[in-house]
C-alpha atoms as a PDB file:
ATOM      1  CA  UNK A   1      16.584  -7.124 -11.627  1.00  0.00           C
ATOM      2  CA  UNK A   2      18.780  -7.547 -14.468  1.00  0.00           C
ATOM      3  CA  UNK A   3      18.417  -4.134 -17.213  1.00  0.00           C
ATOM      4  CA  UNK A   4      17.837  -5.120 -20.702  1.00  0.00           C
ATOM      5  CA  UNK A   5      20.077  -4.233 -23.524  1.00  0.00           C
ATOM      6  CA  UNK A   6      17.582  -1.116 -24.077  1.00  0.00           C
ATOM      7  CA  UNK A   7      18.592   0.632 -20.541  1.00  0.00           C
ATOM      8  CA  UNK A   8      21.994   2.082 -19.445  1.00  0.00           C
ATOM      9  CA  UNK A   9      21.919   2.933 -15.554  1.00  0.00           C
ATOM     10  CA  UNK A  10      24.738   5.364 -14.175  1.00  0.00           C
ATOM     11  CA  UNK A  11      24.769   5.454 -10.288  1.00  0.00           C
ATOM     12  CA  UNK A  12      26.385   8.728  -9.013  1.00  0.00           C
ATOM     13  CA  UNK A  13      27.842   9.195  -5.428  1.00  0.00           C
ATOM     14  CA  UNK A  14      24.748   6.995  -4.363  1.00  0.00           C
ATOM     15  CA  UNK A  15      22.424  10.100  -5.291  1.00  0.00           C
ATOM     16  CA  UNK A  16      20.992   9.098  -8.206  1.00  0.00           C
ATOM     17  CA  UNK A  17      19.568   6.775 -10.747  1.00  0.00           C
ATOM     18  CA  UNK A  18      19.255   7.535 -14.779  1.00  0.00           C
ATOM     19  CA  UNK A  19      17.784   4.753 -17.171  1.00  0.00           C
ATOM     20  CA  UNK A  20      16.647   5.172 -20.185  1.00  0.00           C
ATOM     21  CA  UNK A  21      13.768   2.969 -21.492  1.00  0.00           C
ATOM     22  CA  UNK A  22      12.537   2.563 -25.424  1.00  0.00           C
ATOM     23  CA  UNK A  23       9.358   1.279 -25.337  1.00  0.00           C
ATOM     24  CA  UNK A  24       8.493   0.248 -29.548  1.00  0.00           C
ATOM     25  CA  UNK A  25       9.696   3.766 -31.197  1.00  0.00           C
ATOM     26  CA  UNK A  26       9.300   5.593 -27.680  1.00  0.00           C
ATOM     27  CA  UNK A  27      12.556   6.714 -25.595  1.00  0.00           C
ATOM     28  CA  UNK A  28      11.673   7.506 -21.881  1.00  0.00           C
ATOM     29  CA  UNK A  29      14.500   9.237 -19.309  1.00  0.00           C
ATOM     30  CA  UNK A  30      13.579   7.154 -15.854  1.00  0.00           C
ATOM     31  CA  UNK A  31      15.476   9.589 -13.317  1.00  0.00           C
ATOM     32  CA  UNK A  32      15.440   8.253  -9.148  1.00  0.00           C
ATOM     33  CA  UNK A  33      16.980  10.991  -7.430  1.00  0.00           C
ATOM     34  CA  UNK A  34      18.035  11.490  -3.239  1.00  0.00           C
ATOM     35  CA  UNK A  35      17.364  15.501  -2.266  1.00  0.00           C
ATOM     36  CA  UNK A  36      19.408  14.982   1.062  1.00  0.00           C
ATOM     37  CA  UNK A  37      18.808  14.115   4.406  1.00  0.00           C
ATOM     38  CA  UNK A  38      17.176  17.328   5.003  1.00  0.00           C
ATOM     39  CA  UNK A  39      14.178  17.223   2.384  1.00  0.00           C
ATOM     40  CA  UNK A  40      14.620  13.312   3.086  1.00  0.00           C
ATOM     41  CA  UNK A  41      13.017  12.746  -0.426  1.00  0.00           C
ATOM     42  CA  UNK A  42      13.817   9.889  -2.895  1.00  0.00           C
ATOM     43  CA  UNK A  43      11.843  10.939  -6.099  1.00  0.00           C
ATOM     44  CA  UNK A  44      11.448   9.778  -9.476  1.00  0.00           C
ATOM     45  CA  UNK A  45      10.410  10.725 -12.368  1.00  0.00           C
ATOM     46  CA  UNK A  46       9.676   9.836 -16.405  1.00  0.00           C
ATOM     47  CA  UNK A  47      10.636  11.953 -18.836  1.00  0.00           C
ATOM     48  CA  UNK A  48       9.447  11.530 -22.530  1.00  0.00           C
ATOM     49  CA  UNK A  49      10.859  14.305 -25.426  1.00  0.00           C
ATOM     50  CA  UNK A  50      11.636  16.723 -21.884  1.00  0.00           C
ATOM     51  CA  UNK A  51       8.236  16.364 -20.833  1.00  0.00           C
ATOM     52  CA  UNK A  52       7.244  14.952 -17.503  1.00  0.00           C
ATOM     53  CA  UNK A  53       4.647  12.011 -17.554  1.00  0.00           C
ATOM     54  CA  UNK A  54       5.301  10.347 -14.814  1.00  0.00           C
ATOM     55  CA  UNK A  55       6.245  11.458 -10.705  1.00  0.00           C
ATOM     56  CA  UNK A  56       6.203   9.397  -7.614  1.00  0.00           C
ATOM     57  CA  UNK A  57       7.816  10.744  -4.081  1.00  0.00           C
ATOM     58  CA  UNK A  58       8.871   8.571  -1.246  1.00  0.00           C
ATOM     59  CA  UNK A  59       9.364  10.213   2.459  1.00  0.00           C
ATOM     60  CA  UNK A  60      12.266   8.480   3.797  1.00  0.00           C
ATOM     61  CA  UNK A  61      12.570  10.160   7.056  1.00  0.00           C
ATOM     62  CA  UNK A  62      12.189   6.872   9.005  1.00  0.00           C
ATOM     63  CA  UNK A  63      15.104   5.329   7.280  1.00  0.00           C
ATOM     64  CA  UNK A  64      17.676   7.901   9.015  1.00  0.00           C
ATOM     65  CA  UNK A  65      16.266   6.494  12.028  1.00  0.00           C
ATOM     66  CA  UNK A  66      17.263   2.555  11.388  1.00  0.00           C
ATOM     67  CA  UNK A  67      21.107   1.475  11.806  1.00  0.00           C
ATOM     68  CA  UNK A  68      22.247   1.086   8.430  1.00  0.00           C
ATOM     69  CA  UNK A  69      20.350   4.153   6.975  1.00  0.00           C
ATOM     70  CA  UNK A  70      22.861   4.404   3.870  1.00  0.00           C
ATOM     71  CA  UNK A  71      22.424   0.981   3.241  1.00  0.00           C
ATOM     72  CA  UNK A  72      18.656   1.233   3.179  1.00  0.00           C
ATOM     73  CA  UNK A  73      18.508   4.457   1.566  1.00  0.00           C
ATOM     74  CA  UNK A  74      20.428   2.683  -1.919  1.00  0.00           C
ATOM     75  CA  UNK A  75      17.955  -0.298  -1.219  1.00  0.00           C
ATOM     76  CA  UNK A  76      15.047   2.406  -1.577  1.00  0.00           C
ATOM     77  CA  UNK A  77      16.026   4.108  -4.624  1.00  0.00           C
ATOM     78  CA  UNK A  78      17.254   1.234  -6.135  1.00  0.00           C
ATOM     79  CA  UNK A  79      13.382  -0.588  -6.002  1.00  0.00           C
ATOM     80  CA  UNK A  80      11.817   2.414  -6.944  1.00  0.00           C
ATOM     81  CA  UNK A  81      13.618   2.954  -9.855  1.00  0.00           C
ATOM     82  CA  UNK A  82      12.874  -0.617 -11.203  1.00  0.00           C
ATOM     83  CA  UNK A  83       9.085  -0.505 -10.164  1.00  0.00           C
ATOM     84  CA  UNK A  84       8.846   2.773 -12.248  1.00  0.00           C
ATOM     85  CA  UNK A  85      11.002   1.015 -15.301  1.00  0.00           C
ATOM     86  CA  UNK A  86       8.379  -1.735 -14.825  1.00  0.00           C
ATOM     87  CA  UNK A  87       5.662   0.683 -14.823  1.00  0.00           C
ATOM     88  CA  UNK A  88       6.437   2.491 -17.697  1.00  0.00           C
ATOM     89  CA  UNK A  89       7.261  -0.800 -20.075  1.00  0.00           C
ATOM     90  CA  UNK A  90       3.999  -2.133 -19.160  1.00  0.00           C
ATOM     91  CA  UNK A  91       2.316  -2.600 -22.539  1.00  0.00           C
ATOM     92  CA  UNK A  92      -1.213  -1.172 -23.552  1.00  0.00           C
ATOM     93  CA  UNK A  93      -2.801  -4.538 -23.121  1.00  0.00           C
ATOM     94  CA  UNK A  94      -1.931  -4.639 -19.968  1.00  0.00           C
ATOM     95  CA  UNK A  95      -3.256  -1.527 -19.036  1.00  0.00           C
ATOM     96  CA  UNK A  96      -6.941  -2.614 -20.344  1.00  0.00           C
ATOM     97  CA  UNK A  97      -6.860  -4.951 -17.172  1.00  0.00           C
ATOM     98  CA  UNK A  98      -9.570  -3.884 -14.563  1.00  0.00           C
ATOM     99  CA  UNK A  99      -9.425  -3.703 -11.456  1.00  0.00           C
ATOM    100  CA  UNK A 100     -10.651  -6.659  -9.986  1.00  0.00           C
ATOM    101  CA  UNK A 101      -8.243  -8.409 -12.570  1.00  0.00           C
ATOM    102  CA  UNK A 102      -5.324  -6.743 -10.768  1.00  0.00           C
ATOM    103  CA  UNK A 103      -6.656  -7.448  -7.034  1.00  0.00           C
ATOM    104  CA  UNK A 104      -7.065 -11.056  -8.143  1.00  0.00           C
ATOM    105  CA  UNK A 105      -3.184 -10.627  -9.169  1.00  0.00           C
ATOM    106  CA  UNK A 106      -2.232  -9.140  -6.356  1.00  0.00           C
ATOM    107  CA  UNK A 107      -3.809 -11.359  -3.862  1.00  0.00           C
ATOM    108  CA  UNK A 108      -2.550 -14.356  -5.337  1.00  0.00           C
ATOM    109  CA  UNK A 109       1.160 -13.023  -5.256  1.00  0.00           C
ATOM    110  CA  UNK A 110       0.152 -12.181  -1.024  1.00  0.00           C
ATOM    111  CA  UNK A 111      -0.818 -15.484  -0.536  1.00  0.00           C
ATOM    112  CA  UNK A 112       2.564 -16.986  -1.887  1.00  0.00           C
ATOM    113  CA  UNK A 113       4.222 -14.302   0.010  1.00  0.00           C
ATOM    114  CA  UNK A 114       5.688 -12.382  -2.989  1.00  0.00           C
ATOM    115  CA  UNK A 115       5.195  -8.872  -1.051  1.00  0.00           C
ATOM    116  CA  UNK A 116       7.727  -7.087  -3.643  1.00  0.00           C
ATOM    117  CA  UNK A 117       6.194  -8.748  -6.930  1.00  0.00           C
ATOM    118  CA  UNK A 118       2.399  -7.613  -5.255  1.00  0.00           C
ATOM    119  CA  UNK A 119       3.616  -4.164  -4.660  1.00  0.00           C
ATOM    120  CA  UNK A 120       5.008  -3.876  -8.149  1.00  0.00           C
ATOM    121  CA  UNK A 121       1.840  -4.181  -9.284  1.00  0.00           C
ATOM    122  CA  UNK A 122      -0.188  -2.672  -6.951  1.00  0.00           C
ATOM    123  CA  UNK A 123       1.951   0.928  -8.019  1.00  0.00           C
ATOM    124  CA  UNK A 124       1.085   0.062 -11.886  1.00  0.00           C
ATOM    125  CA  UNK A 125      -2.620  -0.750 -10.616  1.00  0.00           C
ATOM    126  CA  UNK A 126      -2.525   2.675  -8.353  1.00  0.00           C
ATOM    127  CA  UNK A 127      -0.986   4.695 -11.635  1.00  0.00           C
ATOM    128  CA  UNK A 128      -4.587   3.107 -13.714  1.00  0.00           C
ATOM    129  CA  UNK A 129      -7.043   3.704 -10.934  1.00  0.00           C
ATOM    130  CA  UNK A 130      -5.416   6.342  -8.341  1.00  0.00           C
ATOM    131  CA  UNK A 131      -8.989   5.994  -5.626  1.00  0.00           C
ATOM    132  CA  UNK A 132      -9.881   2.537  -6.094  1.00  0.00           C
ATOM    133  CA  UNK A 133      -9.981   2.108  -2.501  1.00  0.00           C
ATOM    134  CA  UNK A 134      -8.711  -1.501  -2.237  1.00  0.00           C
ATOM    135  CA  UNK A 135      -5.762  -1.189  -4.433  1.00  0.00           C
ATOM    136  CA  UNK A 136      -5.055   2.280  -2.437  1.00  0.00           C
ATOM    137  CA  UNK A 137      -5.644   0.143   0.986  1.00  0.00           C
ATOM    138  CA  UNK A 138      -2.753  -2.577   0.013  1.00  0.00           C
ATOM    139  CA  UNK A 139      -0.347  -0.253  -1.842  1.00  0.00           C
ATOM    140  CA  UNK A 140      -0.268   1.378   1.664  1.00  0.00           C
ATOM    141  CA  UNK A 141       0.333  -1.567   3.930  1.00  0.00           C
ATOM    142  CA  UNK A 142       2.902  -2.716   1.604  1.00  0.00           C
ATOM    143  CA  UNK A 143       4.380   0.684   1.099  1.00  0.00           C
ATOM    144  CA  UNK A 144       4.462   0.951   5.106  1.00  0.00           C
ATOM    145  CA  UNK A 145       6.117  -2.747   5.392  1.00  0.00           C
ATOM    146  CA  UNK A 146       8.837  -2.402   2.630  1.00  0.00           C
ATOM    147  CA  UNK A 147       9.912   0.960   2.382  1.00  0.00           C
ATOM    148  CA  UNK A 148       9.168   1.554   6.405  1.00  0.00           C
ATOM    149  CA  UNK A 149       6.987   4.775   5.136  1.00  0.00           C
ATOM    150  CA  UNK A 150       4.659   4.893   7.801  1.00  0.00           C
ATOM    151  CA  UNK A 151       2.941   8.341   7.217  1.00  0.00           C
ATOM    152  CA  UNK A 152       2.267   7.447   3.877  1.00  0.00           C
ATOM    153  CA  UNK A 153       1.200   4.095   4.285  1.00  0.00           C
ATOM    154  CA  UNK A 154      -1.554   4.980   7.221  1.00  0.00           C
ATOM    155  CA  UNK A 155      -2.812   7.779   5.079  1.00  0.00           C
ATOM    156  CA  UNK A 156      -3.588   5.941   2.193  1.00  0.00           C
ATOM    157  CA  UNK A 157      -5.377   3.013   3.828  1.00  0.00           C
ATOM    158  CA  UNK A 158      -6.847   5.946   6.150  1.00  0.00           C
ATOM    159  CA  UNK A 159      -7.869   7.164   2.808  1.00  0.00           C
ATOM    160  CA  UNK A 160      -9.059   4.074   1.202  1.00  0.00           C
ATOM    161  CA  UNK A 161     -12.010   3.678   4.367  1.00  0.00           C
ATOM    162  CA  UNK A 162     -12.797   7.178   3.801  1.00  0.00           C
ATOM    163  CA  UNK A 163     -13.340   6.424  -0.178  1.00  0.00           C
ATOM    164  CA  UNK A 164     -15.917   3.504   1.022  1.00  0.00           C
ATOM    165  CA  UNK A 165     -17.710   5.227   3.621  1.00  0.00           C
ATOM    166  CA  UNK A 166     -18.205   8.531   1.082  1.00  0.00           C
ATOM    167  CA  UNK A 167     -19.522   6.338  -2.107  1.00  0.00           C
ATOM    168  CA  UNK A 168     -21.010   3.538  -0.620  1.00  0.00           C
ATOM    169  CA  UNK A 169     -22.176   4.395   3.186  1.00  0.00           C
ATOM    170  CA  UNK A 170     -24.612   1.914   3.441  1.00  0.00           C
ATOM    171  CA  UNK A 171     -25.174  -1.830   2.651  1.00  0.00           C
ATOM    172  CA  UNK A 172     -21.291  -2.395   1.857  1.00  0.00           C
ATOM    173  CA  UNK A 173     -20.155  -3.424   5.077  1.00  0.00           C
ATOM    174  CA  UNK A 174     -18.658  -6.853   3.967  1.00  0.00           C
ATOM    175  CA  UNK A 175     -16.199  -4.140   2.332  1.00  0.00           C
ATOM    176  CA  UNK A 176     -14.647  -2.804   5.523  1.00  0.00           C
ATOM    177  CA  UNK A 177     -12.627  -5.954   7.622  1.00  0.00           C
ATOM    178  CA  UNK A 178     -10.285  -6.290   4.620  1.00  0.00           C
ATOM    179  CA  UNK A 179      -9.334  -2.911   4.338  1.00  0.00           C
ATOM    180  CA  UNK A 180      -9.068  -2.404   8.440  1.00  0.00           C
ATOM    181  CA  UNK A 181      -6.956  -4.977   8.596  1.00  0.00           C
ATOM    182  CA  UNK A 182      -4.416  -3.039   6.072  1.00  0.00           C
ATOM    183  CA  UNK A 183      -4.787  -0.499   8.215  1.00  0.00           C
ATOM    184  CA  UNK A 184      -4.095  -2.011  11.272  1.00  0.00           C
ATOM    185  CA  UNK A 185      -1.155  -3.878  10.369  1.00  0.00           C
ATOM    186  CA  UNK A 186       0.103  -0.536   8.808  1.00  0.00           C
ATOM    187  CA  UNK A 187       0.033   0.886  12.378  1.00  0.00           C
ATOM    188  CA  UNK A 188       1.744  -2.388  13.365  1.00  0.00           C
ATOM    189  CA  UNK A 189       4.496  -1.744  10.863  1.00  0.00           C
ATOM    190  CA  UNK A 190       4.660   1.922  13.000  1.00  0.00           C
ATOM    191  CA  UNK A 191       5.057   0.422  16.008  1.00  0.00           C
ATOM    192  CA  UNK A 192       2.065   1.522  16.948  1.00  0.00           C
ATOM    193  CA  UNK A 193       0.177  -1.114  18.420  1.00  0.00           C
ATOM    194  CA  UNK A 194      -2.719   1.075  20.509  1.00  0.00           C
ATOM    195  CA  UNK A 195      -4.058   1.950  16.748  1.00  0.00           C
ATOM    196  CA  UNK A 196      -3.401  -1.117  15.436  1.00  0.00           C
ATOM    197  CA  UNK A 197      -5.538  -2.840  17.709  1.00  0.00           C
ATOM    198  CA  UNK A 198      -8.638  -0.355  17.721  1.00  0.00           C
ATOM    199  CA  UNK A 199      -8.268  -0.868  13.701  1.00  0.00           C
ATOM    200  CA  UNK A 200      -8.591  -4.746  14.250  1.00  0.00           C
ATOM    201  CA  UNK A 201     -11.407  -4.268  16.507  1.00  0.00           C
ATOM    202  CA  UNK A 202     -13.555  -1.727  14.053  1.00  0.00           C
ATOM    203  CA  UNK A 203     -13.010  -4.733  11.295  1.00  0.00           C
ATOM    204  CA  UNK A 204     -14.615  -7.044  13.796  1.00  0.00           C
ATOM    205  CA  UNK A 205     -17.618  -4.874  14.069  1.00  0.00           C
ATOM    206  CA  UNK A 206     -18.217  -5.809  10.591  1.00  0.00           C
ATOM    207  CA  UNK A 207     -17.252  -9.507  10.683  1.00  0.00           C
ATOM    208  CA  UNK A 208     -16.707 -11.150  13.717  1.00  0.00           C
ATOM    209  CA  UNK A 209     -15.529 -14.449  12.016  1.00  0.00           C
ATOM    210  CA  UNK A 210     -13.071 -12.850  10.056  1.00  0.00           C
ATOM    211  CA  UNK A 211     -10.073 -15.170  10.164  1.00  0.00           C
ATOM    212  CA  UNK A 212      -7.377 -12.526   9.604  1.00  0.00           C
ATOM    213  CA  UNK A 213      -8.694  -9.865  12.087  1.00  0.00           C
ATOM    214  CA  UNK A 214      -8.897 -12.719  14.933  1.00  0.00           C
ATOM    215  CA  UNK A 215      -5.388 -14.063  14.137  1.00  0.00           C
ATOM    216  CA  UNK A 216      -3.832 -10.440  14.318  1.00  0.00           C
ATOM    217  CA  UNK A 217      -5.924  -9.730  17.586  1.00  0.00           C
ATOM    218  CA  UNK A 218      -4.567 -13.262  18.679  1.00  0.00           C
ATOM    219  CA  UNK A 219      -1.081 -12.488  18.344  1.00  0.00           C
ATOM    220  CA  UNK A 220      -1.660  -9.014  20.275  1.00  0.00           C
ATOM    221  CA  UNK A 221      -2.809 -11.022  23.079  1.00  0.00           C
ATOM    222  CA  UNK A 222      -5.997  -9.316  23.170  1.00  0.00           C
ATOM    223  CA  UNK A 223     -10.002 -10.091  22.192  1.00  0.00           C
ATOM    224  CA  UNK A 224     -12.878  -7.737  21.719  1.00  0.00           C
ATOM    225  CA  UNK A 225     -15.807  -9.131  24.544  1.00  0.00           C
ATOM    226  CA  UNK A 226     -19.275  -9.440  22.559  1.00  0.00           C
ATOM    227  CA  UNK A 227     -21.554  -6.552  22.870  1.00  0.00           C
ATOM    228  CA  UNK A 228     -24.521  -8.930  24.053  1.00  0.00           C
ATOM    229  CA  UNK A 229     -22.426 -11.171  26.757  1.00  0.00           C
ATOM    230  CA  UNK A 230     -24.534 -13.892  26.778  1.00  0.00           C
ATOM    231  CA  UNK A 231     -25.135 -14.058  22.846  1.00  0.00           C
ATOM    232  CA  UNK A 232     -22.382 -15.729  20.590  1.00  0.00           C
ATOM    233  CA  UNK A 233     -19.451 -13.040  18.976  1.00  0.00           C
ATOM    234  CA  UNK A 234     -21.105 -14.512  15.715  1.00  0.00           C
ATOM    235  CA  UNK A 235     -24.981 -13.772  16.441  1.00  0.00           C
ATOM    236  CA  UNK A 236     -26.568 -11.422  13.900  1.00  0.00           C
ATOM    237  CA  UNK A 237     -27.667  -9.048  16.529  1.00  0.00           C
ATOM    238  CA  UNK A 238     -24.052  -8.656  18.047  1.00  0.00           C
ATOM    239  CA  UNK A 239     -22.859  -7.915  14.140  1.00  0.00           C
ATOM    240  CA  UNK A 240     -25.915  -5.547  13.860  1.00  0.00           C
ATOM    241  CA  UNK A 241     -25.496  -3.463  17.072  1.00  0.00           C
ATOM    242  CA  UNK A 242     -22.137  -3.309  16.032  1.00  0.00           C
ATOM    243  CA  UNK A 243     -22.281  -2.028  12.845  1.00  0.00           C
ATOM    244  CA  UNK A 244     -24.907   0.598  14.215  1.00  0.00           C
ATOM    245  CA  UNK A 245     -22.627   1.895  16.596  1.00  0.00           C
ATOM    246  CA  UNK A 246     -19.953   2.102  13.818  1.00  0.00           C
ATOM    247  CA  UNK A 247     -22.129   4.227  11.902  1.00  0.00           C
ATOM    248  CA  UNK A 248     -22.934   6.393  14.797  1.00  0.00           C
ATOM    249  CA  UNK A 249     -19.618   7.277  15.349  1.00  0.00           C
ATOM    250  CA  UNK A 250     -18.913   7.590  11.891  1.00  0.00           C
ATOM    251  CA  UNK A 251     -21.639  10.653  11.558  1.00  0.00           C
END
């Protein structure tokens, strides 16, 4: 990303980021700063007039683990930085959008495969509606594959599930495969593919058909038998015993 004539950006020994942003007669301080490998934080935050308006944290403790950690660290704070410049310039028209507005956004940049352009706006989305559970559910899996922040990634679609299930427990099922499937490739991100598969398999219960789910389970090698063996996967009453014993579990 190029900065604008309105932003000067000073890089220090690598440990932090300062741009300033002037938004019509409004100056903002964007600050990205590294608090060492033993806090492993990258955090930034907007400042307006000394105030604080604006904070987001990233864990980076995976990072030390990969073999260029320095070089991913600087890759880290560096996209931050610019998703929270973006953030803040976004005008107040665009923050009248709602949320289905953004998903439709979103999931048109994930179809074209423009992961960094759908996370940008899934963190300007998340800043608007912090608990709308599908925004939360992507911003996760995203979060998980680009900035290989696993905890936070499987807590927040882990979250997002939990969201459904407390305001809308029954009659919303068709809700649930798309947001199991963020989780489960957020566990696949991990490495953890034991997770990742029961995640695939819980989406199932909900939608046998479901295209995604099946190709995922494909590639694992794997495929949930039918509950009624002798009754198609796609049979109503395999989908409703299913979903019963979902809810059973779930109480």
């Amino acid at each position: 990303m190029k900065m604008g004539k309105d932003k000067k950006t000073i890089l220090k020994q690598q440990k932090e980021l300062s741009t300033k942003v002037t938004v019509g007669k409004k100056t903002y301080l964007v600050l990205t700063e590294d608090f060492g490998v033993e806090k492993h934080f990258v955090i930034t935050t907007v400042y307006l007039g000394g105030e604080i308006i604006l904070k987001k944290n990233t864990d980076y403790k995976n990072i030390l683990k990969t073999p260029e950690p320095e070089k991913e660290l600087r890759e880290l704070m560096k996209r931050q930085h610019e998703l929270t410049i973006n953030t803040t310039k976004k005008d107040k028209e665009e923050k009248k959008k709602s949320t289905s507005d953004y998903l439709d956004e979103i999931k048109t940049f994930l179809q074209r495969k423009q992961y960094k352009k759908a996370f940008e706006l899934l963190n300007t989305a998340l800043e608007l509606y912090p608990n709308e559970p599908f925004i939360l559910s992507y911003c996760g899996c995203l979060e998980a594959i680009l900035n290989k922040n696993y905890t936070h990634g499987i807590d927040a679609c882990s979250k997002a599930i939990k969201i459904i299930k407390e305001k809308m427990p029954y009659g919303h099922e068709f809700y649930y495969p798309v947001l199991y499937l963020n989780l489960g490739r957020t566990y696949l991100a991990a490495g953890n593919k034991k997770y990742a598969v029961e995640a695939f398999q819980k989406g199932l219960v909900f939608d046998n058909d479901n295209k995604d789910l099946l190709q995922e389970i494909k590639k694992l090698g794997m495929r949930r038998k039918p509950i009624v063996r002798f009754l198609p996967r796609s049979h109503p009453i395999n989908k409703y015993i299913g979903i019963m014993l979902h809810r059973l579990k779930s109480t």
